[in-house]
N, C-alpha and C. Protein backbone atom coordinates (compact mmCIF):
# COMPACT_ATOMS: atom_id res chain seq x y z
N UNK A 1 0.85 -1.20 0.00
CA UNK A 1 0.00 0.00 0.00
C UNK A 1 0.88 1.25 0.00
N UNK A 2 1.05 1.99 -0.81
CA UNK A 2 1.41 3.37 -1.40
C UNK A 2 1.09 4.38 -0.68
N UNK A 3 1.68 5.27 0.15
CA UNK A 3 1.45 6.52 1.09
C UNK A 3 1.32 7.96 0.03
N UNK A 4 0.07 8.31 0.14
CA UNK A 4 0.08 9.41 -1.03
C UNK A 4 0.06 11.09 -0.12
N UNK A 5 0.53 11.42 -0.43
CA UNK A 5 0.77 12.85 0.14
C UNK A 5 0.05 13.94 -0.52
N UNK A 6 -1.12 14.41 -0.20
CA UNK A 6 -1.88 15.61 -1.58
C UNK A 6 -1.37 17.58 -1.03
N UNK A 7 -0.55 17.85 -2.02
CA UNK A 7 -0.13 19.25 -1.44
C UNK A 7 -1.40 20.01 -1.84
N UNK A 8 -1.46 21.03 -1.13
CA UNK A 8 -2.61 22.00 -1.50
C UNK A 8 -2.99 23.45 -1.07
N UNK A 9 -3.40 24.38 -1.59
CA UNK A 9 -3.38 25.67 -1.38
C UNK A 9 -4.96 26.39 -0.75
N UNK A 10 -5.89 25.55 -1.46
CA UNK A 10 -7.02 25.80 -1.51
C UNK A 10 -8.66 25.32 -0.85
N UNK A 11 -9.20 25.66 -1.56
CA UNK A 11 -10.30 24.68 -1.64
C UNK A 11 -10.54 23.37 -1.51
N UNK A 12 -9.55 22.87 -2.34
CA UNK A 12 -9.07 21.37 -2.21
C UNK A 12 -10.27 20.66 -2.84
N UNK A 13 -10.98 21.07 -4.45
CA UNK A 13 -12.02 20.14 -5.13
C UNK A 13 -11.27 19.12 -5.30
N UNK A 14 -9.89 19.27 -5.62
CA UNK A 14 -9.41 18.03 -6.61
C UNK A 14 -8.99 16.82 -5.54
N UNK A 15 -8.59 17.37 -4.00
CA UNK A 15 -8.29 16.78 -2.86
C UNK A 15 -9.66 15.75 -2.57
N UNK A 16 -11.12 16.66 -3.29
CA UNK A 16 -12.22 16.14 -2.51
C UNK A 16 -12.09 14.47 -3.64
N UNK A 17 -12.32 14.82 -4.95
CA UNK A 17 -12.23 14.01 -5.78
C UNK A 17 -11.69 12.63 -5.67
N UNK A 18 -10.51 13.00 -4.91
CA UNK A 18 -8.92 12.24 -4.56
C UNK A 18 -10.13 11.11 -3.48
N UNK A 19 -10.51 11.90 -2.38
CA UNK A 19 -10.90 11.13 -1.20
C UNK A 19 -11.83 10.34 -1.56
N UNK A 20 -13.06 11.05 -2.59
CA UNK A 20 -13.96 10.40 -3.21
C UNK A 20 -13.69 9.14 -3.58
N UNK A 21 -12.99 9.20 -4.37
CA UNK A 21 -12.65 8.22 -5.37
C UNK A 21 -11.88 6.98 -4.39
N UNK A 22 -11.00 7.17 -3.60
CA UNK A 22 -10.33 6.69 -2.49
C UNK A 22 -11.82 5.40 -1.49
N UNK A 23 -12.70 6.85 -0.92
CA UNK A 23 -13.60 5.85 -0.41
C UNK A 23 -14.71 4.99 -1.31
N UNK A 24 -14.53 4.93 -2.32
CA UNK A 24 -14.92 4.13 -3.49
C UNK A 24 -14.64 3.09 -3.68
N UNK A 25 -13.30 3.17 -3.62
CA UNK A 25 -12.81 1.66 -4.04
C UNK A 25 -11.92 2.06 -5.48
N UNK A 26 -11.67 2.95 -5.92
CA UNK A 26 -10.92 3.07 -7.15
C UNK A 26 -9.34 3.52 -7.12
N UNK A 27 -9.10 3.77 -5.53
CA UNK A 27 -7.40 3.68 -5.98
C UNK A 27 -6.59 3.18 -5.02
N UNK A 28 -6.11 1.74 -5.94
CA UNK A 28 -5.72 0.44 -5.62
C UNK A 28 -4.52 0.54 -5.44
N UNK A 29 -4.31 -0.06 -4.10
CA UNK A 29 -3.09 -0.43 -3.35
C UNK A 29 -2.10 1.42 -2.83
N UNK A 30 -3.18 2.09 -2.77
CA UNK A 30 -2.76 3.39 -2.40
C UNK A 30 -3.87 4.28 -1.36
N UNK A 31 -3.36 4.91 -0.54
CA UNK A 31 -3.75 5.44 0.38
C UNK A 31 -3.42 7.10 0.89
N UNK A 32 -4.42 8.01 0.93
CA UNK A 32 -4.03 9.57 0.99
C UNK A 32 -3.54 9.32 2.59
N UNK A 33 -2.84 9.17 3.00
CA UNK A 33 -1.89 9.38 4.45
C UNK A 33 -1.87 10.67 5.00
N UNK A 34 -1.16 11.88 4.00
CA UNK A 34 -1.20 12.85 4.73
C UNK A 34 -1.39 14.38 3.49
N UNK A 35 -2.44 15.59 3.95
CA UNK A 35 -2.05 16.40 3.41
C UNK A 35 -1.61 17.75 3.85
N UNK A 36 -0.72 18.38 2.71
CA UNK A 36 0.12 19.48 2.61
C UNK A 36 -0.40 20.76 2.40
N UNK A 37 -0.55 21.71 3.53
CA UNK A 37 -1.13 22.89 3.16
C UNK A 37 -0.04 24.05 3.06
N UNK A 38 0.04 24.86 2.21
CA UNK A 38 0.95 25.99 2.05
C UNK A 38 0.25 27.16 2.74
N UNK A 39 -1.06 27.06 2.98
CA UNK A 39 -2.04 28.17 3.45
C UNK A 39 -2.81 27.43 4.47
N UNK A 40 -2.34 28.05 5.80
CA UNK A 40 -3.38 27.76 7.18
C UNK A 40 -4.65 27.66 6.52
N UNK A 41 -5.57 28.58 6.43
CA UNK A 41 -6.58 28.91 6.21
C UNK A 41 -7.72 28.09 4.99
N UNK A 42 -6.63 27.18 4.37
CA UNK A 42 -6.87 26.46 3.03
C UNK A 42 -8.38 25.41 3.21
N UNK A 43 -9.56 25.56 2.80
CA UNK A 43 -10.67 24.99 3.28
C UNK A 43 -9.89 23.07 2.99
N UNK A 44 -9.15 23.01 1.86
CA UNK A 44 -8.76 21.74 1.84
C UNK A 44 -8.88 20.95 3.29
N UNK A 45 -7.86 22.03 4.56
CA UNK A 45 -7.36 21.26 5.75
C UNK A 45 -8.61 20.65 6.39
N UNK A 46 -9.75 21.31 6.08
CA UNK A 46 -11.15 20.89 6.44
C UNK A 46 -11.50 19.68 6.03
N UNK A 47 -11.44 19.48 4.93
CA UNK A 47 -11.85 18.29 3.71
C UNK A 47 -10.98 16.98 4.69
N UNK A 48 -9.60 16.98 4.92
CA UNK A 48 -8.62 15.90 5.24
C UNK A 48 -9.37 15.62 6.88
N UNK A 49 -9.51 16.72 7.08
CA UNK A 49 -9.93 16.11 8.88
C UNK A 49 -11.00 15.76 8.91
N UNK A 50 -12.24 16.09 8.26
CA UNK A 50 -13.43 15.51 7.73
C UNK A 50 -12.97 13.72 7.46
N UNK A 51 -12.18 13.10 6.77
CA UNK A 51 -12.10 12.38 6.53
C UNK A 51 -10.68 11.84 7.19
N UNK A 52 -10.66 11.89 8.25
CA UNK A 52 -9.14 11.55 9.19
C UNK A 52 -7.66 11.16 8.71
N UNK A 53 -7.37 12.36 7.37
CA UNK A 53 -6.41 12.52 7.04
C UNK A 53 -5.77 13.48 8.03
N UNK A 54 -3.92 12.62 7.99
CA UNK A 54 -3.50 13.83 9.13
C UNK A 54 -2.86 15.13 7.67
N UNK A 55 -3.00 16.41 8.23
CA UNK A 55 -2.27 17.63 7.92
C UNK A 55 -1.48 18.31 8.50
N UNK A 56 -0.74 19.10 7.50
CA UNK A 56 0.28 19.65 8.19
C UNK A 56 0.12 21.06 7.27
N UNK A 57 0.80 22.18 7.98
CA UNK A 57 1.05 23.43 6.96
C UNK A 57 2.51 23.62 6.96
N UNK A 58 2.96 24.52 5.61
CA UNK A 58 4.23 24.60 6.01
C UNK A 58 4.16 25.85 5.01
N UNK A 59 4.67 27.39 5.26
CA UNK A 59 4.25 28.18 5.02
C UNK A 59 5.67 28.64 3.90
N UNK A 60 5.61 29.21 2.99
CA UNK A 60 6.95 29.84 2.21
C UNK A 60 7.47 30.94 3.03
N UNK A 61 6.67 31.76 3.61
CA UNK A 61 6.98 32.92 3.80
C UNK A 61 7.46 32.77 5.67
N UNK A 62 7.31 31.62 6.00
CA UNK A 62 8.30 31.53 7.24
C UNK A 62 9.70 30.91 7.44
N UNK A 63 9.73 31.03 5.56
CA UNK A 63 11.30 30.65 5.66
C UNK A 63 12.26 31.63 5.23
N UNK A 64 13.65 32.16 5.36
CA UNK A 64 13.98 33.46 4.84
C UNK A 64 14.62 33.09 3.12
N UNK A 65 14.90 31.97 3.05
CA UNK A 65 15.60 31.39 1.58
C UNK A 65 14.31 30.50 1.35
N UNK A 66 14.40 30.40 -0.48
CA UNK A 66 13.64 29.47 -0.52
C UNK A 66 14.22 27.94 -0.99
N UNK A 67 15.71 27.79 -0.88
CA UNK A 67 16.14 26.86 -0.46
C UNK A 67 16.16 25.71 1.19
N UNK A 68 15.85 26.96 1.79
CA UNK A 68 15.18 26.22 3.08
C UNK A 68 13.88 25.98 3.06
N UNK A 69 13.24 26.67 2.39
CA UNK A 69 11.84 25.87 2.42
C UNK A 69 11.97 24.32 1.28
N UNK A 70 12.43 24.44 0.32
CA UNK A 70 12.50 23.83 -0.38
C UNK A 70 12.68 22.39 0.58
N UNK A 71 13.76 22.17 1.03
CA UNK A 71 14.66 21.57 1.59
C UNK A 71 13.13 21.27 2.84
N UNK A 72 12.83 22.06 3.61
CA UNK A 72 11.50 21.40 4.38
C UNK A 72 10.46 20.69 4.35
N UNK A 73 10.28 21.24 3.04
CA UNK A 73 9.10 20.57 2.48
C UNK A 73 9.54 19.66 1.62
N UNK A 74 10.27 18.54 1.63
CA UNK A 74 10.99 17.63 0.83
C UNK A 74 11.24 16.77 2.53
N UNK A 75 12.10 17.28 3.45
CA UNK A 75 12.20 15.96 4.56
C UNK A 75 10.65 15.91 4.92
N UNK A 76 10.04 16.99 5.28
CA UNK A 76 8.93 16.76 5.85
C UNK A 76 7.88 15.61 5.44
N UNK A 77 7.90 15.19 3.83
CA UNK A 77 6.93 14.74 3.26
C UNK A 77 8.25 12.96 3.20
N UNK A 78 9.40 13.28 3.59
CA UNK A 78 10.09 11.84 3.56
C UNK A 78 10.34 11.20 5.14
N UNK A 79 9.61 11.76 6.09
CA UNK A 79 9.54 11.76 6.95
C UNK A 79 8.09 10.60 7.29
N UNK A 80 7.49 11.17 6.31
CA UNK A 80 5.96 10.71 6.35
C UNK A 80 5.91 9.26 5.33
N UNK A 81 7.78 9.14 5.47
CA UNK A 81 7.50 8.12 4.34
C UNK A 81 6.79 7.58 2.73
N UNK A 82 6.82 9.06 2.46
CA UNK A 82 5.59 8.82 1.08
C UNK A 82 5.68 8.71 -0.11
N UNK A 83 5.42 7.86 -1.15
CA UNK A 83 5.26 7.84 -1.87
C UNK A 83 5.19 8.27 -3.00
N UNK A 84 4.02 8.94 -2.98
CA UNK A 84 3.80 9.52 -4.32
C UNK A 84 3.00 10.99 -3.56
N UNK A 85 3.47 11.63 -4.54
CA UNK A 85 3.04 13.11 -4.10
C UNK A 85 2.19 13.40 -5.20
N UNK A 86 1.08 14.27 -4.36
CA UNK A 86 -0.25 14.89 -5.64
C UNK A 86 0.04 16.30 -5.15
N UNK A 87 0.00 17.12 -6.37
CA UNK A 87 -0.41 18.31 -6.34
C UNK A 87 -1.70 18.84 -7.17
N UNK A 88 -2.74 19.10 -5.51
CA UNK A 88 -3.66 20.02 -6.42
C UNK A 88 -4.05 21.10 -5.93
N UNK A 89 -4.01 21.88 -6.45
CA UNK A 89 -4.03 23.50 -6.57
C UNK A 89 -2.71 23.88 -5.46
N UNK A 90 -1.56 23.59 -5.79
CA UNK A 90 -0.91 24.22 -4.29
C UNK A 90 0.23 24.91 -5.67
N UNK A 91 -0.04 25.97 -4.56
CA UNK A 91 0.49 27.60 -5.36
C UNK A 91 1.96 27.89 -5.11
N UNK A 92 2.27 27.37 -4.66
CA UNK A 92 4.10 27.45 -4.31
C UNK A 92 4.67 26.84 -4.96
N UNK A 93 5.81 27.32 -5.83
CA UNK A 93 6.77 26.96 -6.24
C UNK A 93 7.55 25.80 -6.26
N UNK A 94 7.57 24.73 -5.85
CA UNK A 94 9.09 23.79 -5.59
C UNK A 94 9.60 23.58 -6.41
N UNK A 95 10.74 23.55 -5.79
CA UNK A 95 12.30 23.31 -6.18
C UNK A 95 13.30 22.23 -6.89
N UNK A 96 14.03 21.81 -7.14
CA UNK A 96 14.90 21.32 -7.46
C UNK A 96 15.28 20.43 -6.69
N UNK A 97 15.38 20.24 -5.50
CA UNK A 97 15.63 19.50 -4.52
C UNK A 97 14.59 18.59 -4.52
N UNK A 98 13.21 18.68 -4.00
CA UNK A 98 11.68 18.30 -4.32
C UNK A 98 11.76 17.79 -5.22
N UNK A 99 12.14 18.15 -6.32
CA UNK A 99 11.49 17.54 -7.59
C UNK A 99 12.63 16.07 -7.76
N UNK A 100 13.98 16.14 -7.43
CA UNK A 100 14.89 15.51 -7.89
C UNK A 100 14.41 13.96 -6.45
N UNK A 101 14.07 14.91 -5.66
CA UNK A 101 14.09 13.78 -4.02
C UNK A 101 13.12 12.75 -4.78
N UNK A 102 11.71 13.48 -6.10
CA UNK A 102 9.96 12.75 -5.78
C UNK A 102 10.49 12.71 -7.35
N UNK A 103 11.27 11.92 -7.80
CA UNK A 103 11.29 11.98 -9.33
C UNK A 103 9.92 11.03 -9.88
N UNK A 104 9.28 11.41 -10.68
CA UNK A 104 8.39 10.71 -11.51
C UNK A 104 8.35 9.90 -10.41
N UNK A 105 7.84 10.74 -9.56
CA UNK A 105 6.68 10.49 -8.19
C UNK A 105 5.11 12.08 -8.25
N UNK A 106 6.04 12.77 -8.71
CA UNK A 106 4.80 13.72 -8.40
C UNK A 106 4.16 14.11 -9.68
N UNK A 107 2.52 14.08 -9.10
CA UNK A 107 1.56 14.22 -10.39
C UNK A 107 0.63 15.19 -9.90
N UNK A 108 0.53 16.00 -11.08
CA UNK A 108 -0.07 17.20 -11.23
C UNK A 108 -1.37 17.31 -12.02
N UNK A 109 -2.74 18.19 -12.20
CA UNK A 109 -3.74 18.29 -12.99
C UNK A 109 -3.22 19.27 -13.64
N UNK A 110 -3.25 19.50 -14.54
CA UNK A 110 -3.96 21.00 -15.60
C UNK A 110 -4.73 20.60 -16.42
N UNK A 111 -5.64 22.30 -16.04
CA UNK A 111 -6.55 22.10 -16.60
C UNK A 111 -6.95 22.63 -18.68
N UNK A 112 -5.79 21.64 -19.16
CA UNK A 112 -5.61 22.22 -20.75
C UNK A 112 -4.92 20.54 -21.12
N UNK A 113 -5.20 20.23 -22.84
CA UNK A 113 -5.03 19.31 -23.16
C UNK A 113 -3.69 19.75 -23.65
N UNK A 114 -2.62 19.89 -22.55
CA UNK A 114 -0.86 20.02 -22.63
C UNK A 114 -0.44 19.07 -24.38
N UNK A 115 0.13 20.10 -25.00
CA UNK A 115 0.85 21.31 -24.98
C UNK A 115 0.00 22.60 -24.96
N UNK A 116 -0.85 22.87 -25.21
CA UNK A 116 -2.02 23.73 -25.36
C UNK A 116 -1.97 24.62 -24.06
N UNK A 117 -2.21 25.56 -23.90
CA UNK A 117 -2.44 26.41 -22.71
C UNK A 117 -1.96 26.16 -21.45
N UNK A 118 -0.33 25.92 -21.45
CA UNK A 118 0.03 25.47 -20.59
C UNK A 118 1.50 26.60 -20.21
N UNK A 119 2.20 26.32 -18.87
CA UNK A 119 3.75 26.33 -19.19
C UNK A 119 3.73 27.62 -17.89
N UNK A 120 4.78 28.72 -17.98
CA UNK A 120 4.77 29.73 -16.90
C UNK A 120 3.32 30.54 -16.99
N UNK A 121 2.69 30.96 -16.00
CA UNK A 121 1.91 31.63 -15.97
C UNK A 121 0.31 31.08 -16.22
N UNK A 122 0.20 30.01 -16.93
CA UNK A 122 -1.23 29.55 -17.36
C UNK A 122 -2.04 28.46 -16.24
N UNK A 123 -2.25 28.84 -15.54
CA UNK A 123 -3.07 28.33 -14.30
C UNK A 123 -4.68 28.99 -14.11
N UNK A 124 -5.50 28.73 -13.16
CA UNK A 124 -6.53 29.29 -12.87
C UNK A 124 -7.59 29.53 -14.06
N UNK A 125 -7.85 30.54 -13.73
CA UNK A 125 -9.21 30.79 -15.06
C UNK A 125 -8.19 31.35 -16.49
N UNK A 126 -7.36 31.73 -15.98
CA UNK A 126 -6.44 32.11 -17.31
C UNK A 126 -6.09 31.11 -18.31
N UNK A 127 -6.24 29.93 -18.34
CA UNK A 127 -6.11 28.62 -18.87
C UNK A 127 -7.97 28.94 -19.39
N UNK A 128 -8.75 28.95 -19.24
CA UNK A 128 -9.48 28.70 -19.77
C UNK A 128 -9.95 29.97 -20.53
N UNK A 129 -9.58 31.12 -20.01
CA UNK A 129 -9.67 32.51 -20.79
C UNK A 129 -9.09 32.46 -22.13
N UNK A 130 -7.80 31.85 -22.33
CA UNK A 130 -7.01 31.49 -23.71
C UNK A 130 -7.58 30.71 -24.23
N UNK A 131 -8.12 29.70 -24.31
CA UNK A 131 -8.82 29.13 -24.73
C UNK A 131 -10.05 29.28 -25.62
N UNK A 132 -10.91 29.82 -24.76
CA UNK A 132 -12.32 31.03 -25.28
C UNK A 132 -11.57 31.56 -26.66
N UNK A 133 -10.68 32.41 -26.05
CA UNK A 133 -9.75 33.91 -26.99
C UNK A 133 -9.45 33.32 -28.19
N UNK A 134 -8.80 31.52 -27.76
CA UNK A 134 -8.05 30.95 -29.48
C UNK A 134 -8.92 30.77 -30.01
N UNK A 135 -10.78 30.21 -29.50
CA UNK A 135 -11.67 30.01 -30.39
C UNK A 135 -11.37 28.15 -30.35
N UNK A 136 -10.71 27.83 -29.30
CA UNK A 136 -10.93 26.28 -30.00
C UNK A 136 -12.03 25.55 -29.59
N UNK A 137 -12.39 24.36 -30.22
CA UNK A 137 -13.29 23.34 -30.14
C UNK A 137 -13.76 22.26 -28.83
N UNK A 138 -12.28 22.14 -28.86
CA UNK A 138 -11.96 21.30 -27.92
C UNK A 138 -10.91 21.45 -26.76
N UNK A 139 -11.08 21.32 -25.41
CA UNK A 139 -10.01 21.38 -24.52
C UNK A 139 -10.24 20.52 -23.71
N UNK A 140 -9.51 20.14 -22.31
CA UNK A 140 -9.59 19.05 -21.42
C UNK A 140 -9.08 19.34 -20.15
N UNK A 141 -7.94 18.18 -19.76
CA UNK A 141 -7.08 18.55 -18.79
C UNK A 141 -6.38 17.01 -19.08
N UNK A 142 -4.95 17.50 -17.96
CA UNK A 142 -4.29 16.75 -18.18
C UNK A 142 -3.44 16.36 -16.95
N UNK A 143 -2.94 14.70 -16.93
CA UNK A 143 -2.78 14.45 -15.72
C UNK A 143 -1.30 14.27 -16.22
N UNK A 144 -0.04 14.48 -15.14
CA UNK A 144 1.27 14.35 -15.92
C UNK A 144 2.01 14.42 -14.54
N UNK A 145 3.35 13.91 -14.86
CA UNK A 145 4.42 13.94 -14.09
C UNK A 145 5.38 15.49 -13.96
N UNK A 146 5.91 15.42 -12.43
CA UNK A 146 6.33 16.99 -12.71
C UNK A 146 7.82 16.65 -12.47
N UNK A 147 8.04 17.73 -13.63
CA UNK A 147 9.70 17.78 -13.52
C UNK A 147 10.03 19.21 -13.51
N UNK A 148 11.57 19.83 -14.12
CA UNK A 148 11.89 21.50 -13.74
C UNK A 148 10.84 22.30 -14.63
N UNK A 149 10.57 21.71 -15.68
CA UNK A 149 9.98 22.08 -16.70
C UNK A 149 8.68 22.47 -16.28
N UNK A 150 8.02 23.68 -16.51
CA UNK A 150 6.92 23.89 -16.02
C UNK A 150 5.70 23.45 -17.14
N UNK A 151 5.02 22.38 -16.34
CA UNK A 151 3.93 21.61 -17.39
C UNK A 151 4.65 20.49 -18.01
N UNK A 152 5.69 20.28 -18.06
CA UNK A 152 6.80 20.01 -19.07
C UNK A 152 7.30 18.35 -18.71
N UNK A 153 6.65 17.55 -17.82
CA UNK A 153 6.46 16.47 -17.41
C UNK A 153 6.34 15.07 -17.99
N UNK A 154 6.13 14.23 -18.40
CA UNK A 154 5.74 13.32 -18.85
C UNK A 154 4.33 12.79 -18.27
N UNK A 155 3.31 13.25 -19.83
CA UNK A 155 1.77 13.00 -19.74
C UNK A 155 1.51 11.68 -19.62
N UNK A 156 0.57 11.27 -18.41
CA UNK A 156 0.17 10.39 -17.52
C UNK A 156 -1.34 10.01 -18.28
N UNK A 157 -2.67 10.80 -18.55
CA UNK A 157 -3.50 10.80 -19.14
C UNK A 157 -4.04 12.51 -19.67
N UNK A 158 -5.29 12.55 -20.65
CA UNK A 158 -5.32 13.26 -21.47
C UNK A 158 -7.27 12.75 -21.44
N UNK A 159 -7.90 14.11 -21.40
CA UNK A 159 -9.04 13.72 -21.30
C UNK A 159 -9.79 14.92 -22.03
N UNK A 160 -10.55 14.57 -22.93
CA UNK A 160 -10.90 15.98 -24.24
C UNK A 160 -12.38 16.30 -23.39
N UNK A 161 -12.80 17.56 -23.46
CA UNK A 161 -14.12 18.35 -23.32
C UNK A 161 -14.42 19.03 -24.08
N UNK A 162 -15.71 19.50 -24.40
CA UNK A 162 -15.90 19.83 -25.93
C UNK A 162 -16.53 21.50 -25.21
N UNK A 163 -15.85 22.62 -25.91
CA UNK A 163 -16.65 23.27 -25.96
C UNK A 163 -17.89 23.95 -26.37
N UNK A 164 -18.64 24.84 -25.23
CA UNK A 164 -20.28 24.97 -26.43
C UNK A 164 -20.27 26.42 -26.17
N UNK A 165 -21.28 27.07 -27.16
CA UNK A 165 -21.88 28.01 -26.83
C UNK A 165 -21.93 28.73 -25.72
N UNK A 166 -21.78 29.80 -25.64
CA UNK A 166 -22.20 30.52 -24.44
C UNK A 166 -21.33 30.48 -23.61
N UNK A 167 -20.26 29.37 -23.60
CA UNK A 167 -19.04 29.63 -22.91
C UNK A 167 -19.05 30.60 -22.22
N UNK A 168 -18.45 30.78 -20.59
CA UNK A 168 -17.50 31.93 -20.11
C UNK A 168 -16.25 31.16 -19.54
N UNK A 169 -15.28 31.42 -18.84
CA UNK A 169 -14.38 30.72 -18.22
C UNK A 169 -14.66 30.03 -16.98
N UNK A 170 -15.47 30.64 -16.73
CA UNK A 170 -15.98 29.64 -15.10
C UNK A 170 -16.94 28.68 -15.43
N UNK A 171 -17.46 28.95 -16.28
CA UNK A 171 -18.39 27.23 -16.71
C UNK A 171 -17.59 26.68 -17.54
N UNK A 172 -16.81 27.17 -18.17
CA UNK A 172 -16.12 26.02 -19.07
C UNK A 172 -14.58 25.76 -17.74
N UNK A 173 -14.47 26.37 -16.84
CA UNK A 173 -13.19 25.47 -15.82
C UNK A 173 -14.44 24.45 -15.25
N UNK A 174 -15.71 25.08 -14.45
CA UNK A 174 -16.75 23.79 -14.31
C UNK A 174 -16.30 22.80 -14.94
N UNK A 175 -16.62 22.58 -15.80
CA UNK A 175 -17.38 21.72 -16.99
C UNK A 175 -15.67 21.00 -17.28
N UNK A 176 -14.35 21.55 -16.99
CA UNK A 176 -13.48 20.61 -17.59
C UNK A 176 -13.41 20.32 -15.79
N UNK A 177 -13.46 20.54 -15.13
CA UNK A 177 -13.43 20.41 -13.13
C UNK A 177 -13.88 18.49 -13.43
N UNK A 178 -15.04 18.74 -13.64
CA UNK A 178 -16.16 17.53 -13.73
C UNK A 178 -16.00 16.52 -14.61
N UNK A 179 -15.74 16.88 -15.73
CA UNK A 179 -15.90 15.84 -16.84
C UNK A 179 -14.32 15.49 -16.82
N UNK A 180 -13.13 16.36 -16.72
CA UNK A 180 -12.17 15.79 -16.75
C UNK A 180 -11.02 15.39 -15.60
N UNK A 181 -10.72 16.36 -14.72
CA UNK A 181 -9.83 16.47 -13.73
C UNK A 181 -9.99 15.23 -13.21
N UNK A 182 -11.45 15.46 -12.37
CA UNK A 182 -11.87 14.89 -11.32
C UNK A 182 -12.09 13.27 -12.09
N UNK A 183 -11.83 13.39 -13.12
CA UNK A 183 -11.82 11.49 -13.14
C UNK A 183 -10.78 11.13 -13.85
N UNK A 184 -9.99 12.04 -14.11
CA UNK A 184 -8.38 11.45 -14.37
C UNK A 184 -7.40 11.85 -13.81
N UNK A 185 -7.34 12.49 -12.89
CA UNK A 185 -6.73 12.43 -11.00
C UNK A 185 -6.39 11.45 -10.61
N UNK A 186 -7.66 10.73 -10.28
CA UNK A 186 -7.85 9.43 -9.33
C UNK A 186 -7.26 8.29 -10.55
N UNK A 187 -7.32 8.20 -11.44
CA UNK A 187 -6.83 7.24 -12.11
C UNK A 187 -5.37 7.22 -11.97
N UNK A 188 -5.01 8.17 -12.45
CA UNK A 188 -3.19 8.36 -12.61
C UNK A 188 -2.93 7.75 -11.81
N UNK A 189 -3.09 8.12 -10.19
CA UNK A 189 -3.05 8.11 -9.30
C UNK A 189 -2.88 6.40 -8.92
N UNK A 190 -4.19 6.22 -9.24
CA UNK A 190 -4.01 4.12 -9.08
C UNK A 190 -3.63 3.70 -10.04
N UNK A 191 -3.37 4.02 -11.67
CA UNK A 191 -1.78 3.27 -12.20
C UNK A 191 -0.64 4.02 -11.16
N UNK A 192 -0.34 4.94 -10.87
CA UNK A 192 1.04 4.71 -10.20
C UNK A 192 0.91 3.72 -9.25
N UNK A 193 0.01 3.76 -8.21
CA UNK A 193 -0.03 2.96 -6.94
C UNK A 193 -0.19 1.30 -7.40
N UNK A 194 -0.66 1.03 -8.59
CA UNK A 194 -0.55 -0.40 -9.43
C UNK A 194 0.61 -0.55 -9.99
N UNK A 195 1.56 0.40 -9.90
CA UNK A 195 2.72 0.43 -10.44
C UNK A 195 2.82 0.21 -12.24
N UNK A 196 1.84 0.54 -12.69
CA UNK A 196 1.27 0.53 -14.17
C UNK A 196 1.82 1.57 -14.95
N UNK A 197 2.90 2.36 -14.69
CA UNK A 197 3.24 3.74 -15.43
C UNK A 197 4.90 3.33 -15.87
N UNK A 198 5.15 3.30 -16.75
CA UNK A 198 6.55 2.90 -17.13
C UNK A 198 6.68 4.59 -17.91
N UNK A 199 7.88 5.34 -17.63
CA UNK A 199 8.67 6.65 -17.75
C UNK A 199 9.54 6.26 -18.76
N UNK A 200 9.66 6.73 -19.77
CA UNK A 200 11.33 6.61 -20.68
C UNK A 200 10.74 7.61 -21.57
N UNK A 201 12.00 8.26 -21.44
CA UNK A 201 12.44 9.34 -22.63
C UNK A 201 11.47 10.64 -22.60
N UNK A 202 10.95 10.77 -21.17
CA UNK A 202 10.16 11.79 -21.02
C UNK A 202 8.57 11.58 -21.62
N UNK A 203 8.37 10.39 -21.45
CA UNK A 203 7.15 9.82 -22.21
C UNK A 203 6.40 8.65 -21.01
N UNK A 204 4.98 8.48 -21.07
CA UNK A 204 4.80 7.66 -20.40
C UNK A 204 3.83 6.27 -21.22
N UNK A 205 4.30 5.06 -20.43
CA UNK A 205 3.82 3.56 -21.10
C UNK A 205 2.54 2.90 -20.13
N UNK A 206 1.40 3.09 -20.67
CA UNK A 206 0.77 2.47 -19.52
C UNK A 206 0.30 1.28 -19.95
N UNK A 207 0.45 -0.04 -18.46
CA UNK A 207 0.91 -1.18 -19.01
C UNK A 207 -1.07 -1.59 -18.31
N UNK A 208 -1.37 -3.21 -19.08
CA UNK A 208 -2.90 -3.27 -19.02
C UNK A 208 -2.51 -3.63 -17.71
């Protein structure tokens, strides 16, 4: 059984999804152990104690380098023994250290069918504002491995939503929230913990 660690900033929908799906029965041989708040205040920390996940916060701005935070939030989460790390919605930066400690361990949502509306800066409703603006047909989200590269990971799954009419950005982040995130999250999630994800060449193999 797989110790999954979910970092988080927010709200924590994609955290709720995670648990959902968890008390379901859909992600095999893995378990949310503990989650990561960057923000006291984060309704997520609500969601985990609701469901007797332990949490912890660990703040950027109570460190004076962000090599020491870096460096904290990397023992802290190897401390906890874990696994595989989820990030959803958590707004801080990590590092180099993090990323090299959780190699093609940590998996991320966006919400764009990567390469598409992705990379520095394209998060939040702004991902779906570009979108509207290019006029395309189709968008999604995407579940992927994180490396230095921002977005720049090796794609895990890929899930299309169609746009309609009337579009604004908050029903069309809805509408990819629902139809896509939230059910290819939890999947990624149990091929890694099935150990079903084979990595080479910055590419991913998923085995039946």
């Amino acid at each position: 059984m797989k110790n999954i660690a979910v970092l988080v900033s927010g709200g924590g929908t994609n955290l709720q999804a995670l648990i959902d799906a968890q008390n379901r029965g859909e992600i095999k041989n893995g378990k949310i152990s503990l989650v990561v708040s960057s923000n006291p205040n984060a309704y997520a920390l609500e969601r985990a104690k609701n469901n007797s996940i332990a949490t912890e916060v660990i703040r950027r701005k109570d460190y004076a380098e962000f090599d020491e935070y870096d460096s904290a939030v990397t023992e802290l989460l190897k401390s906890h023994d874990v696994d595989l790390v989820v990030l959803a919605g958590f707004m801080t930066i990590l590092g180099k250290q993090f990323i090299s400690a959780f190699e093609n361990r940590i998996i991320n949502i966006h919400p764009s069918l990567i390469p598409s509306f992705c990379g520095e800066g394209y998060y939040g409703l702004r991902v779906h504002e570009e979108a509207l603006n290019r006029g395309v047909k189709v968008t999604g989200a995407t579940a992927h491995f994180v490396n230095e590269v921002c977005d720049g990971g090796p794609i895990i799954i890929q899930k299309a939503v169609e746009i309609q009419n009337g579009d604004t950005p908050e029903i069309l982040q809805k509408r990819v929230m629902e139809q896509a995130e939230w059910k290819i999250l939890p999947r990624a999630v149990s091929l890694f913990c099935e150990d079903k994800i084979i990595v080479k060449d910055n590419k991913t193999e998923i085995l039946d």
